[in-house]
Protein backbone atom coordinates (compact mmCIF):
# COMPACT_ATOMS: atom_id res chain seq x y z
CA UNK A 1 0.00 0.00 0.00
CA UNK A 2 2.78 2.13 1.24
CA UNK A 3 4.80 2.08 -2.56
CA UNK A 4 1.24 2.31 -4.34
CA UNK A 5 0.67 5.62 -2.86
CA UNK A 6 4.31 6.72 -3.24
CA UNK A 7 3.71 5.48 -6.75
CA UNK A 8 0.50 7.65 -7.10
CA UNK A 9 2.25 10.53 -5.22
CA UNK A 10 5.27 11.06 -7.80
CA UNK A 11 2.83 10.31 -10.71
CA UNK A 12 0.31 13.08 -9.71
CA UNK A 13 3.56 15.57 -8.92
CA UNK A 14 4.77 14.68 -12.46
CA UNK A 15 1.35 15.23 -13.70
CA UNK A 16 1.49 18.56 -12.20
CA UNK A 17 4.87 19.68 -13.05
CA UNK A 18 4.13 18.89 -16.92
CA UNK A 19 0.78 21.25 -16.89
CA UNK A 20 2.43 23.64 -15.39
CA UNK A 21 5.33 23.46 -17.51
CA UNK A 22 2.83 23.77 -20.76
CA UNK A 23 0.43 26.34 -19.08
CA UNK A 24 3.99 28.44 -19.14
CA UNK A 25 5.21 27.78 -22.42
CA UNK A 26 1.81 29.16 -23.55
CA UNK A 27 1.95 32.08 -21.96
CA UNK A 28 5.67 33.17 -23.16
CA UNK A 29 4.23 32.26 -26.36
CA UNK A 30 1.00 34.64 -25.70
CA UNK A 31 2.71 36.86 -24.37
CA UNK A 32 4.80 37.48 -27.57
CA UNK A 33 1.66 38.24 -29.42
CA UNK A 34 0.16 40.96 -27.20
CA UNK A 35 0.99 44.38 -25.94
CA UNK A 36 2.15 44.57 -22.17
CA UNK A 37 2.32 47.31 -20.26
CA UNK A 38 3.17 47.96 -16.64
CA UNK A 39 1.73 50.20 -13.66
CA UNK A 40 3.34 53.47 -14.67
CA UNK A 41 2.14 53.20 -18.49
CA UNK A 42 -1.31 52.12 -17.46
CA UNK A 43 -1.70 55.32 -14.96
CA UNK A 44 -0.55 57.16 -17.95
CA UNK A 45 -3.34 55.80 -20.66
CA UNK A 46 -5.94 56.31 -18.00
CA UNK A 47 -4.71 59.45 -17.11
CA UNK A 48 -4.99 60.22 -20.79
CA UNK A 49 -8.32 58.89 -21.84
CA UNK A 50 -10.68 57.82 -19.52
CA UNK A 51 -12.87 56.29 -21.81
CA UNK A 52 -10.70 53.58 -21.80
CA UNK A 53 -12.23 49.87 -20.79
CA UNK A 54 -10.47 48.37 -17.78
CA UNK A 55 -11.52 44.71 -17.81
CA UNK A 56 -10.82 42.67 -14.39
CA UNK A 57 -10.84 39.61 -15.48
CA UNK A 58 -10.80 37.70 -11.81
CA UNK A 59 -13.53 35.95 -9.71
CA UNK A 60 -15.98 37.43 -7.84
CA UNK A 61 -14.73 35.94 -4.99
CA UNK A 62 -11.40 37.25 -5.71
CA UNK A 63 -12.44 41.16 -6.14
CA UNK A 64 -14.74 40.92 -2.88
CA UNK A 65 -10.98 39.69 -0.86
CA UNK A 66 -8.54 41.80 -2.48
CA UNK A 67 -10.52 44.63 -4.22
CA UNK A 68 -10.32 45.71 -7.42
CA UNK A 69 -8.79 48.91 -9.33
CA UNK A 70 -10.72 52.39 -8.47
CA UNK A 71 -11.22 53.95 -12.32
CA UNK A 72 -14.64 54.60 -13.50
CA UNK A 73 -14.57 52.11 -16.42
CA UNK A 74 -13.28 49.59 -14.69
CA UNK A 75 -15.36 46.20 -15.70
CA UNK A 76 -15.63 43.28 -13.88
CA UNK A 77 -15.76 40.06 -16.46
CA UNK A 78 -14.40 36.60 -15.79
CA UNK A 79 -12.22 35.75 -18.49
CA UNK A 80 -14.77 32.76 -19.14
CA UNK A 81 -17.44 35.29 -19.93
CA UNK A 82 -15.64 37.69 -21.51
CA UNK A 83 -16.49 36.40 -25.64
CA UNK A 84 -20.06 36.80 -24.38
CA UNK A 85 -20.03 40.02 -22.34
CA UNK A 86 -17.57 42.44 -23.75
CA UNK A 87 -20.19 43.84 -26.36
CA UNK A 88 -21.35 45.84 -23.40
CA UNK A 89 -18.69 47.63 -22.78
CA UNK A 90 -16.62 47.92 -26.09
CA UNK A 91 -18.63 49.55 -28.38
CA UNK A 92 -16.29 49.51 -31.33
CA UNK A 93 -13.40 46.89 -32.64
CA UNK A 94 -10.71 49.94 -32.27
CA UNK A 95 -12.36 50.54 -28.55
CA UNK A 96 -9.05 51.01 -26.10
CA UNK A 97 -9.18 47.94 -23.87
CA UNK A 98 -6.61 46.70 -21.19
CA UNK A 99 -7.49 43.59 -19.16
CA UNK A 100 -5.77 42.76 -16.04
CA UNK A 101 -6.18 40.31 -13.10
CA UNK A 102 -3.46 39.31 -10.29
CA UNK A 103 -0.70 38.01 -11.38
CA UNK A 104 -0.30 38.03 -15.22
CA UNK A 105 -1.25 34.47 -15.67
CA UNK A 106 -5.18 34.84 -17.09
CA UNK A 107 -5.28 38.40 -18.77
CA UNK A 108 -2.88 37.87 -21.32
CA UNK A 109 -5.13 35.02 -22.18
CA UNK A 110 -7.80 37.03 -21.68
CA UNK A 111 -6.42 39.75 -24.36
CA UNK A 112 -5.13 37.31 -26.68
CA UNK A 113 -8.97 36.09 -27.04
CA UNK A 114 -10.05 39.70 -27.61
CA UNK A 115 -7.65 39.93 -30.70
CA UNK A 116 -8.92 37.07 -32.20
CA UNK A 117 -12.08 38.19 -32.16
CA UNK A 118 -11.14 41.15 -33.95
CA UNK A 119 -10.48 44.10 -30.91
CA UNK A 120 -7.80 45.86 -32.37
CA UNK A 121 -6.35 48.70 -29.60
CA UNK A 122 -5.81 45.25 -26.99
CA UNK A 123 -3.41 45.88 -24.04
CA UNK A 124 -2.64 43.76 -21.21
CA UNK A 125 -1.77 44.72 -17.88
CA UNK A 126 0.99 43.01 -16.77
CA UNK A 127 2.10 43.50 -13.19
CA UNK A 128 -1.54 42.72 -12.01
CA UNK A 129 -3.47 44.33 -9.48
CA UNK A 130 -1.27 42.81 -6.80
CA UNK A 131 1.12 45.81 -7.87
CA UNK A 132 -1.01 48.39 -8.71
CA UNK A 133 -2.46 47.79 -4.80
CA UNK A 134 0.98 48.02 -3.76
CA UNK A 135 2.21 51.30 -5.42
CA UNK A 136 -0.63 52.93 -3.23
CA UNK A 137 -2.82 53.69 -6.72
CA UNK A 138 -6.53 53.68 -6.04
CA UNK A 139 -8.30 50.67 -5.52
CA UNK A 140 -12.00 49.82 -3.90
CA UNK A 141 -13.38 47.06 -1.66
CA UNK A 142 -16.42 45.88 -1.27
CA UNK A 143 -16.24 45.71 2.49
CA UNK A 144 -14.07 47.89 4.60
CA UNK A 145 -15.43 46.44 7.93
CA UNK A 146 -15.49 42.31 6.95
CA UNK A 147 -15.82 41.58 10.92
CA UNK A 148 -19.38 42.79 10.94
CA UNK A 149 -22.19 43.82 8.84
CA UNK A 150 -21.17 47.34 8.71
CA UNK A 151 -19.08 48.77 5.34
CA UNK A 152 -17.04 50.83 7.52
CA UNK A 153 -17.08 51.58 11.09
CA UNK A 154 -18.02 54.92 12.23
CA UNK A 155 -15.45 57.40 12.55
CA UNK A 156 -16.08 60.40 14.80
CA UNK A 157 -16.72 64.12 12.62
CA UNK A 158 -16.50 66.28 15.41
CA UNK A 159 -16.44 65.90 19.09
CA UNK A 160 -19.66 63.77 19.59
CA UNK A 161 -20.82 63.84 15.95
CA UNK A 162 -19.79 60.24 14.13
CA UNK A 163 -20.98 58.67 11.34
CA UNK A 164 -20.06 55.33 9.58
CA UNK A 165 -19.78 56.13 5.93
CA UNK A 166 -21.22 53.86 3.43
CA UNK A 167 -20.00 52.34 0.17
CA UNK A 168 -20.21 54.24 -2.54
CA UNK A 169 -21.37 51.88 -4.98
CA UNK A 170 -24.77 50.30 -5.03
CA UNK A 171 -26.32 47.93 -2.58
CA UNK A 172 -24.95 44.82 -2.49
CA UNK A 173 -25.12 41.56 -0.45
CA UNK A 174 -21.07 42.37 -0.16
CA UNK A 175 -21.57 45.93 1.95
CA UNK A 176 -24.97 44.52 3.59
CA UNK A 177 -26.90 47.17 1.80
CA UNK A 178 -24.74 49.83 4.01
CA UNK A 179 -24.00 51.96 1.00
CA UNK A 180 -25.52 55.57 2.11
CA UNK A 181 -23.88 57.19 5.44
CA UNK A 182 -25.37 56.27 9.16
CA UNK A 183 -24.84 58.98 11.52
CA UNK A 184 -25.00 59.36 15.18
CA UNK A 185 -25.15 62.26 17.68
CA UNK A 186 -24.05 61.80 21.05
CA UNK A 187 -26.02 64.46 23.59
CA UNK A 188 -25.62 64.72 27.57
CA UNK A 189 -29.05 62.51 27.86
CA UNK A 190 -29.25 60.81 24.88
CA UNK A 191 -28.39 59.75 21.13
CA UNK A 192 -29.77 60.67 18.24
CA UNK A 193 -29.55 58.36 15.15
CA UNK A 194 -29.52 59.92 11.26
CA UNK A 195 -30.81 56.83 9.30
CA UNK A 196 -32.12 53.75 10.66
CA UNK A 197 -30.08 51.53 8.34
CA UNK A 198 -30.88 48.59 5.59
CA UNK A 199 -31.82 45.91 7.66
CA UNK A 200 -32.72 44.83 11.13
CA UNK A 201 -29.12 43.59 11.37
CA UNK A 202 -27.21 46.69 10.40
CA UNK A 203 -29.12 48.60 12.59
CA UNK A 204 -28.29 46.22 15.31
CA UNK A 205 -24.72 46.09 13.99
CA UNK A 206 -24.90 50.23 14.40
CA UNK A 207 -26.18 50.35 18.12
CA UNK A 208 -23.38 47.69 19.40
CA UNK A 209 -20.72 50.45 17.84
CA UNK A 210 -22.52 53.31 19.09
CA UNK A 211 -22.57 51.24 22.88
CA UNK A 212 -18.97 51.04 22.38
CA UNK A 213 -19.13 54.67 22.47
CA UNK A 214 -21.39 55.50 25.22
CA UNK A 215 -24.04 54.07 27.44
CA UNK A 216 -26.84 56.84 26.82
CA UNK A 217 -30.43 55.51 25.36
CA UNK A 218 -30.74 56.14 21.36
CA UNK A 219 -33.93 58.52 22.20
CA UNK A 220 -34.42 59.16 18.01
CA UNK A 221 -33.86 57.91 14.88
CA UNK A 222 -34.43 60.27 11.96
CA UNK A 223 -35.28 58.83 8.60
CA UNK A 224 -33.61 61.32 5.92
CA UNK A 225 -36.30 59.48 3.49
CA UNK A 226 -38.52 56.87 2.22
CA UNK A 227 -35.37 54.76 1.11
CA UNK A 228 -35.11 51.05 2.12
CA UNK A 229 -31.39 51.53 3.19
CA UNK A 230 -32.77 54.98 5.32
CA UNK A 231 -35.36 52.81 7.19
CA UNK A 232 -35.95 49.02 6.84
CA UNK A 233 -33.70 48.51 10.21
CA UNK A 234 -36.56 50.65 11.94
CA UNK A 235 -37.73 47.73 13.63
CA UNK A 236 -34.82 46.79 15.68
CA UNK A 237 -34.54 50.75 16.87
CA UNK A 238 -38.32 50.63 18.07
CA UNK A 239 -37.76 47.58 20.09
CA UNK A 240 -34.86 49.91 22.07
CA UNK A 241 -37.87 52.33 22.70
CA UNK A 242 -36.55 54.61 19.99
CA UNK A 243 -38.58 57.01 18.73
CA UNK A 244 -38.75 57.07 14.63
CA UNK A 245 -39.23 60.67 12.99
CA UNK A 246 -39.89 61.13 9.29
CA UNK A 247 -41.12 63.84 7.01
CA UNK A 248 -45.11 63.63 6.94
CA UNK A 249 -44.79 62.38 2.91
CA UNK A 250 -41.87 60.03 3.70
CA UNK A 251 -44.53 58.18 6.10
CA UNK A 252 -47.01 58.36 3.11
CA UNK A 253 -44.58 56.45 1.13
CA UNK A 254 -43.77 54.52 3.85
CA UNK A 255 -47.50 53.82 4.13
CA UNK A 256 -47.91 52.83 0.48
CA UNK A 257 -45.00 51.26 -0.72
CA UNK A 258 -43.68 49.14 2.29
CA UNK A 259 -43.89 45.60 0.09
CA UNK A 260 -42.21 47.13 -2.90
CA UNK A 261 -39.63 48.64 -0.15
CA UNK A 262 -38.72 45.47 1.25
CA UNK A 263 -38.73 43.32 -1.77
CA UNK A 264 -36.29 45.36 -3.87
CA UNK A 265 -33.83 44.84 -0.55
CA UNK A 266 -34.20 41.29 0.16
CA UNK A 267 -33.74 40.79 -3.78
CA UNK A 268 -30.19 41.99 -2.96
CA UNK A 269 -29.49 40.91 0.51
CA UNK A 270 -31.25 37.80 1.18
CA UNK A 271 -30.64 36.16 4.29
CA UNK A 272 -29.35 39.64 6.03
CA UNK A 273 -32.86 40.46 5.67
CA UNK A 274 -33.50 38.44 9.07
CA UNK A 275 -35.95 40.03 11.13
CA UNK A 276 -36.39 42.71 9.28
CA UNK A 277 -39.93 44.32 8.85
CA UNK A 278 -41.50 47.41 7.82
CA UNK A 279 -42.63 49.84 10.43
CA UNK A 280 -43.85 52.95 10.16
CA UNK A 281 -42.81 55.87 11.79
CA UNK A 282 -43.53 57.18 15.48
CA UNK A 283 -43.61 60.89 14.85
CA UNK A 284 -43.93 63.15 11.43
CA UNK A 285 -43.59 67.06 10.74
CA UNK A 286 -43.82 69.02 7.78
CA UNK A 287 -41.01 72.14 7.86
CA UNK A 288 -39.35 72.27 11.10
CA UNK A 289 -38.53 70.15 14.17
CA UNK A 290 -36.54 70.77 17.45
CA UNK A 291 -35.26 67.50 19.15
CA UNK A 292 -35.64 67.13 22.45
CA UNK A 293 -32.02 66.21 23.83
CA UNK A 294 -29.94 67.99 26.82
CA UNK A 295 -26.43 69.82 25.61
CA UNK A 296 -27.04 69.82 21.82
CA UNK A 297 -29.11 72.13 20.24
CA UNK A 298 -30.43 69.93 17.05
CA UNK A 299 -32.96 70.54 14.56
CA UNK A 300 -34.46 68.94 12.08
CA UNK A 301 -35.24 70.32 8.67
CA UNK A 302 -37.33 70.32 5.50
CA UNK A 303 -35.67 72.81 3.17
CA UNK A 304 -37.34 71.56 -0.10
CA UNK A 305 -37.46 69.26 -3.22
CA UNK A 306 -34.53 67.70 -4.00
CA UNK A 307 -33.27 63.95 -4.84
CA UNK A 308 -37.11 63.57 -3.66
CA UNK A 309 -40.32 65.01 -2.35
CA UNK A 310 -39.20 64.26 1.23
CA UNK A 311 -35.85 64.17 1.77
CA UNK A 312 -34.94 66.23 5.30
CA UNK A 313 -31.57 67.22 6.63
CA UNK A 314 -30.47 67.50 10.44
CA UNK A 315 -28.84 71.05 11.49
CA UNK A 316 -26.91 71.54 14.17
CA UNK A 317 -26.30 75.51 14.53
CA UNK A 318 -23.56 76.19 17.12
CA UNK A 319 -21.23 73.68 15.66
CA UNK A 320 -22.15 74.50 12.05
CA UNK A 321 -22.19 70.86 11.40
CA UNK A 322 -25.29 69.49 8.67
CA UNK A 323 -26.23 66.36 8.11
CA UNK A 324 -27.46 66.78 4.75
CA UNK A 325 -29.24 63.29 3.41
CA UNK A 326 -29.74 63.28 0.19
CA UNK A 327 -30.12 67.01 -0.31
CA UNK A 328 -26.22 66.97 -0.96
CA UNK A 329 -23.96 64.03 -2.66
CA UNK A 330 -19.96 63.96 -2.54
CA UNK A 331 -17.40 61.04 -4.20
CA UNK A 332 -20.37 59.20 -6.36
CA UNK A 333 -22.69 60.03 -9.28
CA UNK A 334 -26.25 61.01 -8.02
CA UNK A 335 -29.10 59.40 -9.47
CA UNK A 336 -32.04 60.94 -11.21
CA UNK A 337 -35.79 59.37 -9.62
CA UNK A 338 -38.96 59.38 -11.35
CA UNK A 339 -40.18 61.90 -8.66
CA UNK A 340 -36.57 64.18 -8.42
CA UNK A 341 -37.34 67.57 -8.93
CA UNK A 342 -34.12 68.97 -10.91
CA UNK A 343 -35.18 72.54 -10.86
CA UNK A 344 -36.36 72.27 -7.38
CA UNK A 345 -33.81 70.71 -6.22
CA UNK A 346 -31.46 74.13 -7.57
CA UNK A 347 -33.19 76.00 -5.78
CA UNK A 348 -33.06 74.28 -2.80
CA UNK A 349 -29.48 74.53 -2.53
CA UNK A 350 -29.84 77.91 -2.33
CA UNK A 351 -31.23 77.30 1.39
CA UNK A 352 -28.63 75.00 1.79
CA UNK A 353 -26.07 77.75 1.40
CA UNK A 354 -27.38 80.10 3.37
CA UNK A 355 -26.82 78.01 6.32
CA UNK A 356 -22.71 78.60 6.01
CA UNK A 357 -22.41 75.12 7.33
CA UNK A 358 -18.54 74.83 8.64
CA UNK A 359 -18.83 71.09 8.08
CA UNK A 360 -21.73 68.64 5.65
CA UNK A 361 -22.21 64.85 6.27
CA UNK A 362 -24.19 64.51 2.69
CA UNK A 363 -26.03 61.52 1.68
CA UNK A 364 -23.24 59.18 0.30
CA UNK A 365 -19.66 60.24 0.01
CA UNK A 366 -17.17 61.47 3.21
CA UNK A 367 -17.78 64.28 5.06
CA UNK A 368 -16.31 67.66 3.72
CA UNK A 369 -17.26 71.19 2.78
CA UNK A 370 -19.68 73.02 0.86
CA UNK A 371 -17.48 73.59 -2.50
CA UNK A 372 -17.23 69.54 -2.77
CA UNK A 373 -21.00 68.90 -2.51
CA UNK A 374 -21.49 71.68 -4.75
CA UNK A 375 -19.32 70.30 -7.16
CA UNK A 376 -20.83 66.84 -6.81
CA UNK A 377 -24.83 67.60 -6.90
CA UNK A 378 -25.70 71.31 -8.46
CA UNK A 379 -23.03 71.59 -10.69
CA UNK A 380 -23.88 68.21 -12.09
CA UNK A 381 -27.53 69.37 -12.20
CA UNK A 382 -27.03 72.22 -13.79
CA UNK A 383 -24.27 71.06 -16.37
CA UNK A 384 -27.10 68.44 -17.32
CA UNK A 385 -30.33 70.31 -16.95
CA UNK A 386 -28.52 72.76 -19.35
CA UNK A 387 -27.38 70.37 -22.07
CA UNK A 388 -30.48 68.40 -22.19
CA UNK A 389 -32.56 71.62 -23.04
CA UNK A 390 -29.82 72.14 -26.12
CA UNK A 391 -31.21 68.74 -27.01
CA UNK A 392 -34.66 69.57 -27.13
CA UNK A 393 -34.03 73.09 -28.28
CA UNK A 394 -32.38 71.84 -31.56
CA UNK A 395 -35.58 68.98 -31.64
CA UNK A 396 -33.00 65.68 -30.90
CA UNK A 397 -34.42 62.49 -29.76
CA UNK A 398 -33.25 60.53 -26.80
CA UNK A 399 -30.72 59.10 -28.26
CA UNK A 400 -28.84 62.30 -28.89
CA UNK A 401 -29.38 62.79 -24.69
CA UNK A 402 -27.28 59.92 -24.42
CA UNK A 403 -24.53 61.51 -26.61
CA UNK A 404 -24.23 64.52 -24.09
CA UNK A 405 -19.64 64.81 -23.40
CA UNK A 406 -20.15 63.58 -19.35
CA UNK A 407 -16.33 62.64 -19.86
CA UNK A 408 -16.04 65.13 -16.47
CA UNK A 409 -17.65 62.75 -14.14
CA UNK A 410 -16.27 59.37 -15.51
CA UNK A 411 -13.97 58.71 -12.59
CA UNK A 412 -17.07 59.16 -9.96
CA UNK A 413 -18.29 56.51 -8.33
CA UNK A 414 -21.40 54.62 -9.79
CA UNK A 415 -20.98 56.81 -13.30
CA UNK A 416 -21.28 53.43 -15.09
CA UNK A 417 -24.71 52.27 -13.69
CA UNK A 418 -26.15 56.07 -13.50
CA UNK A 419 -25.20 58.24 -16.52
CA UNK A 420 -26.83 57.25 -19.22
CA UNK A 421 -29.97 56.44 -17.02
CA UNK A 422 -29.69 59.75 -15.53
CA UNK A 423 -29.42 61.39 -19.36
CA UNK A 424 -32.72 59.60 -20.10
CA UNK A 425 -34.63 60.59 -16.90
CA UNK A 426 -34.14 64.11 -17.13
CA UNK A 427 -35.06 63.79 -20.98
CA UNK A 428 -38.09 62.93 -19.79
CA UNK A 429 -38.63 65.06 -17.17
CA UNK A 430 -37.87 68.43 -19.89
CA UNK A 431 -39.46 66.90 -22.86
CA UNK A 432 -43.03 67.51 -22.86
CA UNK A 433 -42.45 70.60 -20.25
């Protein structure tokens, strides 16, 4: 028995050795045929032209470990997909392409196949994400905070004021549907919660960080909106004895809606749906509302249309500090809804302005200042509102919408799944005005 398995030992090492040996002389051979390039010539190209496809080439599994580069057209195809799925995202044969996974060992496969089939500007990228990740180049994860079912832990603004800040891609089972920011205020009696969360488990996942913090009661939690990821974890905060506040329309919504709400979630995160139920909200005002808490002046406000019909922002006046929901985006793309009010909204942030706010937690994105949230939300409106009425002005059709130069927003976060959707909406919205 002993010198069988010895036997079947050495022949499966042989075995081995001789694939591997092949699987190499391939790749020299490949690797003849294509382009390569390293880190410093593919910052350069993307530096260059933005438009140009990044395909990742990797598993799933992989990305969600080790992340994945941080460029706007960076594509996620497994190389065993890629004959089937690169028509959606090379829209010519002379489209600039460079694939890339770890180590060099796939992608030159990977662009080899593309050149058969006739891509002609093919580059691969040789050193791999390994070394890109290495030269400290931009690269994303899918969860910053793996131990628990929080993207990222919260990190404190200003004294008292923290907020864990939420991916800024779309919800996924990866970040636990913890992609828009969850904010907490810590007063002399109390704690005051901006956002309920996704699920009954982040908002669980949220109280055992904020308990880490202090012992105070969570008195409120303050839904910026209708949103799943703003209140599906509503449930866990009433059984603390919280007390849930929402605009008076959010609630209508709320009211309405709750089976679509929780259904579009559970699509995405499945079992981290546990326990979680729609509830509706303890308390509702219109305008204006002045929280009841001891050593923090904070109020909550209505200031007008905006991303939607209900979206409210939490103001803190002697520390200058807003909370802004969805009023105000930073980092990502914002999207366009079926009930956004793009002029509204424009004129909204005029209110917004007035308030000289030293320091804005917005909706999704880091906290920062009023020039970056401009430069994220009403610029963006306005650089959109204004070419999409050139469109109709000079009679074009949809498609010609779609043709509007948004090269200046390429690199932001969720440009791939929102541009073009966002060109359409607000087509829409201006065509029949």
């Amino acid at each position: 028995m002993k010198h069988f398995l010895l036997f079947f030992f050495l022949f499966v090492n042989t075995f081995v050795h001789s694939v591997l040996v092949d699987v190499d002389k391939m790749l020299e051979t490949v690797n003849k045929e294509i382009v390569n390039i390293n880190t410093q010539q593919l910052k350069e190209i993307l530096d260059k032209d933005p438009y140009t496809v990044l395909i990742d080439v990797r598993t799933r599994d992989e990305i969600v470990q080790f992340g994945a580069i941080h460029r706007g057209q960076n594509k996620h195809v497994p190389r065993g997909f890629l004959e089937f799925q690169i028509g959606e995202h090379a829209v010519s044969e002379d489209t600039p392409i460079i694939v890339y996974c770890d180590r060099s060992r796939r992608s030159p496969l990977a662009a080899k196949t593309l050149m058969n089939m006739g891509y002609t500007n093919v580059k691969n990228y040789a050193d791999g994400f390994s070394k890109w990740k290495e030269a400290g180049l931009p690269y994303t994860i899918s969860d910053q905070a793996p131990e628990n079912a929080l993207y990222s832990n919260p990190v404190e603004v200003i004294k008292g004021v923290y907020s864990a800040i939420g991916a800024t891609q779309p919800a996924s089972y990866e970040n636990s549907g913890h992609n828009n920011n969850l904010s907490f205020i810590v007063a002399d009696d109390a704690v005051v919660v901006f956002n309920a969360g996704g699920s009954y488990l982040l908002a669980k996942t949220l109280h055992d960080k904020i308990k880490e913090i202090t012992s105070l009661p969570v008195k409120y939690v303050v839904l910026e909106n209708a949103q799943g990821h703003a209140m599906l974890g509503s449930n866990y905060w009433k059984e603390q004895g919280a007390i849930i506040i929402a605009h008076a329309y959010a609630a209508k919504i709320i009211k309405n809606r709750n089976e679509d709400i929780f259904d579009r979630s559970y699509r995405r995160l499945k079992d981290k749906m546990y326990k979680t139920k729609v509830v509706m909200p303890d308390q509702t005002f219109e305008d204006h509302l002045v929280l009841d808490v001891a050593g923090r002046k904070i109020e909550l406000l209505h200031l007008g249309p905006s991303h939607g019909p209900a979206d409210i922002q939490l103001w803190m006046p002697e520390e200058r500090l807003l909370i802004s929901g969805d009023l105000a985006f930073n980092v990502r793309l914002l999207p366009i809804l079926d009930h956004t009010d793009i002029r509204g909204w424009i004129q909204t942030w005029d209110k917004l302005e007035a308030l000289n706010a030293s320091v804005i937690i917005p909706g999704h994105g880091g906290p920062t200042d009023i020039k970056t949230v401009t430069k994220f939300t009403k610029d963006y409106l306005l650089y959109m509102l204004t070419e999409v009425e050139k469109v109709i002005d000079n009679d074009g059709e949809l498609i010609d919408a779609y043709k509007i130069d948004v090269s200046r927003f390429i690199q932001w976060d969720t440009f791939n799944e929102l541009s073009k959707r966002n060109a359409e909406r607000i087509f829409r919205k201006l065509e029949f005005e």
